[in-house]
Protein backbone atom coordinates (compact mmCIF):
# COMPACT_ATOMS: atom_id res chain seq x y z
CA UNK A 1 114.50 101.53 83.08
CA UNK A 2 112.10 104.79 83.40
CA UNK A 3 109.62 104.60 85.91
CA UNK A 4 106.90 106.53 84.46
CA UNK A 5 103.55 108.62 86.11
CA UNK A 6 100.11 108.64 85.10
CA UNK A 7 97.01 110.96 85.89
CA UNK A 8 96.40 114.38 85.43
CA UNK A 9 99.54 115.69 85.52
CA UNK A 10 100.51 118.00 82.61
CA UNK A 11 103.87 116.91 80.30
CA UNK A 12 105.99 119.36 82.32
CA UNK A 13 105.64 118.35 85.19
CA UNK A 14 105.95 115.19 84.66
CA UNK A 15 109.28 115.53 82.76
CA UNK A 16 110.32 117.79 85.87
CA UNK A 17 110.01 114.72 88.02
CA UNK A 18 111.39 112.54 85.81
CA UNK A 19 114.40 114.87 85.57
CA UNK A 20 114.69 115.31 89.17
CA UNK A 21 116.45 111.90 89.71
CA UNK A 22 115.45 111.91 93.36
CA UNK A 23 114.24 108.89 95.32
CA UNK A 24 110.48 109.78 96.92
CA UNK A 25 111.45 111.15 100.19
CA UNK A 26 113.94 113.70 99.41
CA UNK A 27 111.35 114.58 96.48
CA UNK A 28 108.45 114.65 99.13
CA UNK A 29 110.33 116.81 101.35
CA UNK A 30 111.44 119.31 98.82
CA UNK A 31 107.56 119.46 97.82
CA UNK A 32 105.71 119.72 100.85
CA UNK A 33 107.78 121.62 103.50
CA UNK A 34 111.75 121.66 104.66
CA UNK A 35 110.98 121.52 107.98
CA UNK A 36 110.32 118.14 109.65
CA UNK A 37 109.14 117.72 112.97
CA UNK A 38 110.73 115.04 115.33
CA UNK A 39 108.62 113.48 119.01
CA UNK A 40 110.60 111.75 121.53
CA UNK A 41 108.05 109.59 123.36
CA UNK A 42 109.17 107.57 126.31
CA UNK A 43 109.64 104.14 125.04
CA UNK A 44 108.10 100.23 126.79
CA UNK A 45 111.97 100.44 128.53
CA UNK A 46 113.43 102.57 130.82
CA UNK A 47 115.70 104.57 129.17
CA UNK A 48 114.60 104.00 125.83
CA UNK A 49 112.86 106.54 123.29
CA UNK A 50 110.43 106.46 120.05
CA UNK A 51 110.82 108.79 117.21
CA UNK A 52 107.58 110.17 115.83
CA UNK A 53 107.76 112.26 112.72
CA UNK A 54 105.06 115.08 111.72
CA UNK A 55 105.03 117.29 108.39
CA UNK A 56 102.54 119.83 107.44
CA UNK A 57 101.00 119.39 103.88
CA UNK A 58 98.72 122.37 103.76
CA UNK A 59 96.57 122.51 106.34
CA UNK A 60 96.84 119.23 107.25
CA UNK A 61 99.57 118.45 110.02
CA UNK A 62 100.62 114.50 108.81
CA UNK A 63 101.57 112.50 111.88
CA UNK A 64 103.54 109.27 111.57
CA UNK A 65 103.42 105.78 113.75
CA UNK A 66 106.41 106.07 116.69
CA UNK A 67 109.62 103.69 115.99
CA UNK A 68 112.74 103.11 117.36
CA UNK A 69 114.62 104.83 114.78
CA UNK A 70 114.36 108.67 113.26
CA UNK A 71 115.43 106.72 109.78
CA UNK A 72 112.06 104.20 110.13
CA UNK A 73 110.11 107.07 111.44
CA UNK A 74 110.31 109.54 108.57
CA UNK A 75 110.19 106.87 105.93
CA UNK A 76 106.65 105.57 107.86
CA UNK A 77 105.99 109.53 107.67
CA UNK A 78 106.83 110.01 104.06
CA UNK A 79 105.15 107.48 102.74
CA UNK A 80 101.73 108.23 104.04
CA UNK A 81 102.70 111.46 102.93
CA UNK A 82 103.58 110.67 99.26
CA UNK A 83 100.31 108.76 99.48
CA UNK A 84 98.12 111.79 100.20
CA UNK A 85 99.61 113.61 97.50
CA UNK A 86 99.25 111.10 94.89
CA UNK A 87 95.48 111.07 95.88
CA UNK A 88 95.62 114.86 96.02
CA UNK A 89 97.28 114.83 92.28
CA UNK A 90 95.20 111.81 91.04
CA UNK A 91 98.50 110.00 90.27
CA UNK A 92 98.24 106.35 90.10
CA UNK A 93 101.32 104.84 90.80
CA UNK A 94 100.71 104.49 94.56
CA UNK A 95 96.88 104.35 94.95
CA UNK A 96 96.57 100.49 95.32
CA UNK A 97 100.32 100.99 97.65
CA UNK A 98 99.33 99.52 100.91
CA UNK A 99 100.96 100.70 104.36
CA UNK A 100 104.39 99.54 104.90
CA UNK A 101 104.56 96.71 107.37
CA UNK A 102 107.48 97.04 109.59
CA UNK A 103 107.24 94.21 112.35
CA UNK A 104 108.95 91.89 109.29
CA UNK A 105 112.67 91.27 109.83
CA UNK A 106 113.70 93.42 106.80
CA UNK A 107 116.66 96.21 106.90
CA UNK A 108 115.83 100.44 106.11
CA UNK A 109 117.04 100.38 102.72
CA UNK A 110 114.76 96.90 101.58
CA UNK A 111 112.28 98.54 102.94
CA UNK A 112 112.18 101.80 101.24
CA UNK A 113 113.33 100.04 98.12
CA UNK A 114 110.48 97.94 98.27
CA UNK A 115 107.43 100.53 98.52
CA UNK A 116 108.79 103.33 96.75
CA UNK A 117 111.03 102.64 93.44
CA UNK A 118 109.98 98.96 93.50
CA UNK A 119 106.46 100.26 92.85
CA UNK A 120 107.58 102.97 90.07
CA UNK A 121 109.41 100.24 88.43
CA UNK A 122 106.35 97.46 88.70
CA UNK A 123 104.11 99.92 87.32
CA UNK A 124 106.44 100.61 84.29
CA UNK A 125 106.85 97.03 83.48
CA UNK A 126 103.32 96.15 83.32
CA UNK A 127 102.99 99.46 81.21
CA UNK A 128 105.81 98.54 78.74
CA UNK A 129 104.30 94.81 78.08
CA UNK A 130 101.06 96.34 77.07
């Protein structure tokens, strides 16, 4: 199955992403900057920490909710950033996406599975039917 992009993106690029093979984050970070920035806040325990995960797309420095994991962190990070640049490259694969919703009992991978290639591969399958 191809997950496929719309908008206003010229045929190159699009076949660049396609030929990429990358899952959204490592695409995202290879886009907008290498360098990721990591917060340690105190956490409600003593003893305990929360991860909060900042990238820079431009001039605008993209600040994510804190979690209890780096792994939840940067994919709460990346996807608000994959967001902004979907708006910034009117692609419309993610513009209905809504925020990710992690108080639900789910693992990493179900979750990053479910609002990033889940959403490529919706948006294929409606196209394909059409």
């Amino acid at each position: 199955m191809k997950a496929s992009l719309s908008g206003d993106l010229p045929g190159n690029v699009k076949e660049m992403l396609a030929r990429t093979r990358k899952n959204a984050i490592s695409l995202f970070l290879e886009i907008v900057t290498p360098e990721v920035v990591f917060e340690n806040l105190p956490g409600d325990d003593k003893g305990t920490y929360l991860f909060v995960t900042s990238v820079q797309i431009e001039d605008l420095l993209l600040k994510g909710s804190p979690h209890r994991t780096k792994s939840v962190s940067k994919l709460d990070c990346f996807i608000k950033g994959i967001k902004i640049l979907c708006k910034k490259f009117s692609v419309e694969t993610t513009n209905a996406a809504q925020d990710l919703q992690f108080k639900q009992d789910t693992s990493f991978f179900e979750l990053l599975r479910l609002h990033t290639y889940a959403k490529f591969y919706r948006r294929h399958a409606e196209s394909s039917w059409t």
